[in-house]
Protein backbone atom coordinates (compact mmCIF):
# COMPACT_ATOMS: atom_id res chain seq x y z
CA UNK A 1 -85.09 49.69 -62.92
CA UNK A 2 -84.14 48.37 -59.30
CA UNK A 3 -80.80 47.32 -58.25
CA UNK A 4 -79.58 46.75 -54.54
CA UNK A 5 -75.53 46.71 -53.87
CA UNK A 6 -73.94 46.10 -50.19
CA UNK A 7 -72.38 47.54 -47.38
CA UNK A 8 -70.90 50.95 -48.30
CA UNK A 9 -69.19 52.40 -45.12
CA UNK A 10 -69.22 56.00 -46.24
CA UNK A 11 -67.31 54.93 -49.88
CA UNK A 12 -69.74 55.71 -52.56
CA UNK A 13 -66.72 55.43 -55.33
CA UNK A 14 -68.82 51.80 -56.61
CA UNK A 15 -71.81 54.93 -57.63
CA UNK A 16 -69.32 56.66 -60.21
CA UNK A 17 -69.87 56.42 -64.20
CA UNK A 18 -67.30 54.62 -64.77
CA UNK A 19 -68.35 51.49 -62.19
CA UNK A 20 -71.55 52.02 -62.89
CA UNK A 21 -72.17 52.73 -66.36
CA UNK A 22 -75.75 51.57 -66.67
CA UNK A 23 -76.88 54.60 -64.86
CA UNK A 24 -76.62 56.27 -67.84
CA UNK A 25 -79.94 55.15 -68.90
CA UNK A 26 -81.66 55.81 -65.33
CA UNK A 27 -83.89 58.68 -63.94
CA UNK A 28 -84.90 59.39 -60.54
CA UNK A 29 -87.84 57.21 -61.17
CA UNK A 30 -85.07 54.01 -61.09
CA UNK A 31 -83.78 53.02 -57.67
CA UNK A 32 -80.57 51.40 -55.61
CA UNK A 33 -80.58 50.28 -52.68
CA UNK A 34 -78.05 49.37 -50.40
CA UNK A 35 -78.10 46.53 -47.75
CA UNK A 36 -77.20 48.75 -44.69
CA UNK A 37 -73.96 50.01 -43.36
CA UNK A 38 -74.44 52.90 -45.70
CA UNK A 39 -72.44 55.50 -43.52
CA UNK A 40 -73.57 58.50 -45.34
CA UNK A 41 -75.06 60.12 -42.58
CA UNK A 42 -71.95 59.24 -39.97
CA UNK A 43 -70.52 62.66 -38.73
CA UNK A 44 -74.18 64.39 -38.42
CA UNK A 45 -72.60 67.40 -39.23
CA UNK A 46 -71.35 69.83 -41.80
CA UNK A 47 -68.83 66.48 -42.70
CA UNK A 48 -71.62 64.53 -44.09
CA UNK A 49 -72.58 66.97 -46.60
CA UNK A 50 -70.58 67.24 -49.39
CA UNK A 51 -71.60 63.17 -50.08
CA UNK A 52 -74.60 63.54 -49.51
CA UNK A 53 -74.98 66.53 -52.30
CA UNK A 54 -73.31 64.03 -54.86
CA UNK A 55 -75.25 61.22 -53.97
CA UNK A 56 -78.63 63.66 -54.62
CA UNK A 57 -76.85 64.51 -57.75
CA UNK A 58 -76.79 61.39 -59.72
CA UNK A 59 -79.16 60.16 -61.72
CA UNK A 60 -81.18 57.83 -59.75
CA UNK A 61 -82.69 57.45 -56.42
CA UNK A 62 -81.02 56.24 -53.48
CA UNK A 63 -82.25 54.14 -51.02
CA UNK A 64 -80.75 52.25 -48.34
CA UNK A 65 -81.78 49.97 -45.28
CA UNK A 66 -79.30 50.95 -42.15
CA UNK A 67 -76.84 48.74 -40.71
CA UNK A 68 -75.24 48.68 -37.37
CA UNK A 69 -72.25 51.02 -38.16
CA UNK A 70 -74.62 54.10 -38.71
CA UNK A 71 -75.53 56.98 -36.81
CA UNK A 72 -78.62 56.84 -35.39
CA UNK A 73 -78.63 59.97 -33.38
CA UNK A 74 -77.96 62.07 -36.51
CA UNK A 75 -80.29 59.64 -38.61
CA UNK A 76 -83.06 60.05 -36.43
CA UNK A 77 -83.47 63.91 -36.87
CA UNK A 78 -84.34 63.26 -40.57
CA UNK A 79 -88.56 64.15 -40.85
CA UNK A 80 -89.98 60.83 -41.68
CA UNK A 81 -92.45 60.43 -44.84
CA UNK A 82 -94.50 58.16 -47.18
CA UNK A 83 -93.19 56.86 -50.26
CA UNK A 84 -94.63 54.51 -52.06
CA UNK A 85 -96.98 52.77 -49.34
CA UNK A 86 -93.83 52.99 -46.13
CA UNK A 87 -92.32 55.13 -44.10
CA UNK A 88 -88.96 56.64 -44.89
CA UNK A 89 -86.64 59.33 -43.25
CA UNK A 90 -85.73 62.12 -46.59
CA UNK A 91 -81.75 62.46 -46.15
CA UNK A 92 -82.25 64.47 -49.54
CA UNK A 93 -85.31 64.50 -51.87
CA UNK A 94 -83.88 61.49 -53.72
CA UNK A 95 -81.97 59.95 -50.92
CA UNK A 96 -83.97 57.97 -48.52
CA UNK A 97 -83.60 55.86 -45.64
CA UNK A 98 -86.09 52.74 -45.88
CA UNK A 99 -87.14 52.22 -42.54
CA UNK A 100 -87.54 49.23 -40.31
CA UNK A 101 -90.24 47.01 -41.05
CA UNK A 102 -91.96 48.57 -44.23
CA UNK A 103 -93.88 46.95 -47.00
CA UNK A 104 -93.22 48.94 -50.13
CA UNK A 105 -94.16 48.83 -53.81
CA UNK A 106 -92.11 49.17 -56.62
CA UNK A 107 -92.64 49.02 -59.79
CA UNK A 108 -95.26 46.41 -58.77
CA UNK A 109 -93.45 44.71 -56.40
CA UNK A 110 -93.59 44.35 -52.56
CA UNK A 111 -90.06 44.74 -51.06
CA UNK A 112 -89.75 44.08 -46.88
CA UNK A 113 -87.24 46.20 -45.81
CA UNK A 114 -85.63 45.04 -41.59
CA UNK A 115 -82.84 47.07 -41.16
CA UNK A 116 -80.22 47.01 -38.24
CA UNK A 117 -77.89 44.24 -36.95
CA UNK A 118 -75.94 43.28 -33.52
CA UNK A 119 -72.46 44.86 -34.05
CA UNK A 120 -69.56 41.62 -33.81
CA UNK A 121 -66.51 44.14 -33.44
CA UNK A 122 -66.87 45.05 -29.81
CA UNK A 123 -64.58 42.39 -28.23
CA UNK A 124 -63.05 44.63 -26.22
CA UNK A 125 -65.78 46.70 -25.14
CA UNK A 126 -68.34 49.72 -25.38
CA UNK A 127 -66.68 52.99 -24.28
CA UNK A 128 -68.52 55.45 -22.59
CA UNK A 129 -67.20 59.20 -23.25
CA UNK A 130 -68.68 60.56 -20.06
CA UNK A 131 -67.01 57.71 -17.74
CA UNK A 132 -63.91 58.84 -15.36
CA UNK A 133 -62.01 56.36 -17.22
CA UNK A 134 -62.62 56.99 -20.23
CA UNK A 135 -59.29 58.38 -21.61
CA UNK A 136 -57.09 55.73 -19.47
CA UNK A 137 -59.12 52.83 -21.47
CA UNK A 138 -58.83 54.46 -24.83
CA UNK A 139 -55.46 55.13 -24.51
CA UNK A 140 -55.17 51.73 -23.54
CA UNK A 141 -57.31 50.40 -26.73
CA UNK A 142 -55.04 52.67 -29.16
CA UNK A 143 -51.80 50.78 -27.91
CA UNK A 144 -53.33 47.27 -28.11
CA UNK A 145 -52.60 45.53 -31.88
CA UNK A 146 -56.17 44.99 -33.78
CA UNK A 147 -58.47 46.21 -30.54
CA UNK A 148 -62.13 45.97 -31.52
CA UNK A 149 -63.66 48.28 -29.34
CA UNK A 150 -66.19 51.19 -29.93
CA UNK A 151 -67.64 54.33 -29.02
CA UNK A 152 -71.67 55.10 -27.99
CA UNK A 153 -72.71 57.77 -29.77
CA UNK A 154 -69.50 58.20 -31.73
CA UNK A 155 -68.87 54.81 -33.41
CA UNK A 156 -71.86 52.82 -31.83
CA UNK A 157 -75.57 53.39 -31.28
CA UNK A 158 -77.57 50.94 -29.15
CA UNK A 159 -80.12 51.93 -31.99
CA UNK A 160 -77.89 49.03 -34.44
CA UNK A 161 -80.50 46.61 -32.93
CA UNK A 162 -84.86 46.99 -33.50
CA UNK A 163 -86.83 48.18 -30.58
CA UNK A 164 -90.28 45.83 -30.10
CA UNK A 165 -92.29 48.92 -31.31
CA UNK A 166 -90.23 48.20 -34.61
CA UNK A 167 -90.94 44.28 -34.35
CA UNK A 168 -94.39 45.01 -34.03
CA UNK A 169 -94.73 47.28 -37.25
CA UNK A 170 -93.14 44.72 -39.00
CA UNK A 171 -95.67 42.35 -38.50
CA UNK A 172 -98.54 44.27 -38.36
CA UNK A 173 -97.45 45.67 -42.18
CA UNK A 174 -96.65 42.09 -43.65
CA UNK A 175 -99.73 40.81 -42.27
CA UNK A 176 -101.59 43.52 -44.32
CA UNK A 177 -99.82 41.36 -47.28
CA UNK A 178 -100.75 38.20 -45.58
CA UNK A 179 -97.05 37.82 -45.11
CA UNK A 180 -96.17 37.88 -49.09
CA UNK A 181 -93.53 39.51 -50.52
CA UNK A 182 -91.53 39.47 -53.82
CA UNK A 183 -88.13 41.01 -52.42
CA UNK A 184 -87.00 40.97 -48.88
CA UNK A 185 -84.16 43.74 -48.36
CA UNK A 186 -82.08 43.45 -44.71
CA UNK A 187 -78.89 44.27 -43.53
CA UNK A 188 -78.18 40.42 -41.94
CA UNK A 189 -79.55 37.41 -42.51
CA UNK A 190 -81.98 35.01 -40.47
CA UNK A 191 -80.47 32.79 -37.99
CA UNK A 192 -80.12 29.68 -39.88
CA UNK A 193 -77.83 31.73 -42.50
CA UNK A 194 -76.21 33.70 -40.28
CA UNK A 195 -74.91 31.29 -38.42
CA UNK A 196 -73.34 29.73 -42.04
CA UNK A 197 -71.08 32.71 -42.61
CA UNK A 198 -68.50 33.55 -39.72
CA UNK A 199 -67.75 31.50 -36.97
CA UNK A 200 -67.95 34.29 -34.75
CA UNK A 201 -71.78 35.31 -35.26
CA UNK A 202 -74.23 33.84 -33.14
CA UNK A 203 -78.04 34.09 -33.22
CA UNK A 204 -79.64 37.56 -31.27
CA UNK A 205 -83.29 38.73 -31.15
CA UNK A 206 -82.97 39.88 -34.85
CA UNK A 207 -81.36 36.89 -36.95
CA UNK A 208 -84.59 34.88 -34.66
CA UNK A 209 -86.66 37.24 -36.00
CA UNK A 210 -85.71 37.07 -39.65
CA UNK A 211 -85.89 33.59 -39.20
CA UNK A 212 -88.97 33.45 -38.33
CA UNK A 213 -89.81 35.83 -41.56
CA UNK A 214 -87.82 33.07 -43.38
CA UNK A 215 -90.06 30.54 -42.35
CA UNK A 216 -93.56 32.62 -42.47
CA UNK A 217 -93.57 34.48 -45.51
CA UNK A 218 -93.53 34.10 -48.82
CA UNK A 219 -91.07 36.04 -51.44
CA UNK A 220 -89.03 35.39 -54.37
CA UNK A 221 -85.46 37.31 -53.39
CA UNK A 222 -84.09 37.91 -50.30
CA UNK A 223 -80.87 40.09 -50.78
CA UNK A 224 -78.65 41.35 -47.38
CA UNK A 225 -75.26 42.90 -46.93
CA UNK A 226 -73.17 42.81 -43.22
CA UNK A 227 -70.92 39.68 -44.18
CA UNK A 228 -68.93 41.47 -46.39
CA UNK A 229 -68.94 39.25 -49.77
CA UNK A 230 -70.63 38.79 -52.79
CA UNK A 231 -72.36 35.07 -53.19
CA UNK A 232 -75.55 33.45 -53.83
CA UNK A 233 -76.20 31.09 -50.81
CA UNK A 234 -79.21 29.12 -52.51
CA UNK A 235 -81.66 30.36 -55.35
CA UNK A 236 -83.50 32.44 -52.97
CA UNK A 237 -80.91 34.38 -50.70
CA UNK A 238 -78.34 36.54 -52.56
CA UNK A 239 -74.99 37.95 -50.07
CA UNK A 240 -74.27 41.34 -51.55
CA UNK A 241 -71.04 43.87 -50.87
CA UNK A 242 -69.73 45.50 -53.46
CA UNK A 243 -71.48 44.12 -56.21
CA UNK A 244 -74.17 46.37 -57.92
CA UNK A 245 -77.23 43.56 -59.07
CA UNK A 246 -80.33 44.76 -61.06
CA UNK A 247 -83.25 42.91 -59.64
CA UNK A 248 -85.98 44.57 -61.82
């Protein structure tokens, strides 16, 4: 069994029994995956353990695409491996970060997997902790009513967004499928949807380049989180948060 869910942020509460009761039939052969922002590996320290340990304690595998709200410092010292045909970084032996651009299969199926996304809640600006300012700008961000404002290397990594080496693998792997998938798995959505769901996005080199994805290839399912509801936006393209959906 497959089933991908949404953005988590670090709350894994939608993974318990009692929410999830149909994981009382899995194994650590069946899989979930969630649709980035999974903010399990956010502190990179002695913080992130304890959920990490319960997540490597249920029953099935975990799998997840990152988002823009994850640490990418911390995620980046994970040893990368195969698993089943792409390239993953082992956060435990049955938690795994999908990485950008990968072709897997499972259980007979190809899933894409594009993680990453431009980060919308930076209106007022990227602090830098090592700038003279630093602490007169905070201070002045903590007094301000709803500031959106974050932190590099503490609450953003410039990392949220795909390097070209990362654009490259991704096309070099899905034309070794001549661009045919059954699943695509991101964390937001090609240009043309993206631009459907909140005023306030707007297109960046990403969304263009899961558009063009949109328009090349060929899959049945294309699932994403980052929007924050749950919603089927045509037969084809499936908005996920907190809703847990078994695809196979």
């Amino acid at each position: 069994m497959i089933f991908v869910t949404g953005d988590c942020h670090g709350n894994f509460e939608r993974f318990k029994p009692k929410y999830f009761p149909e994981q009382a039939q899995m194994t650590k052969r069946d899989i979930v995956i969630c649709a980035g922002d999974f903010g399990g590996v956010w502190f990179g320290d002695g913080r992130d353990e304890a959920a990490l340990d319960w997540l490597e304690s249920l029953p099935f595998t975990l799998a997840f695409v990152c988002g823009n709200h994850e640490n990418y410092d911390a995620l980046e010292r994970y040893p990368v491996k195969d698993w089943h045909g792409g390239k993953v970084h082992r956060i435990r032996s049955h938690v795994l970060h999908l990485m950008r651009g990968q072709v897997f299969e499972l259980e007979g199926y190809h899933f894409f997997t594009m993680g990453g996304a431009k980060s919308h809640d930076t209106e007022d600006g990227i602090l830098e902790p090592g700038a003279p300012d630093f602490e007169r700008k905070l201070l002045m961000l903590q007094r301000k009513p709803r500031a959106r404002y974050r932190i590099n290397h503490i609450s953003w990594w410039a990392q949220e967004m795909p390097s070209e080496e990362e654009y490259a693998e991704a096309r070099k792997n899905l034309a070794k499928v001549d661009w045919a998938v059954d699943y695509v798995i991101t964390h937001c959505a090609p240009t043309s949807i993206a631009l459907m769901e909140n005023r306030h996005n707007e297109a960046d080199p990403l969304t263009d380049f899961l558009q063009e994805v949109k328009e090349r290839a060929h899959y049945h399912y294309w699932l994403f989180g980052h929007y924050h509801d749950n919603r089927a936006i045509d037969e084809k393209h499936i908005l996920l948060w907190e809703q847990i959906v078994q695809v196979i």
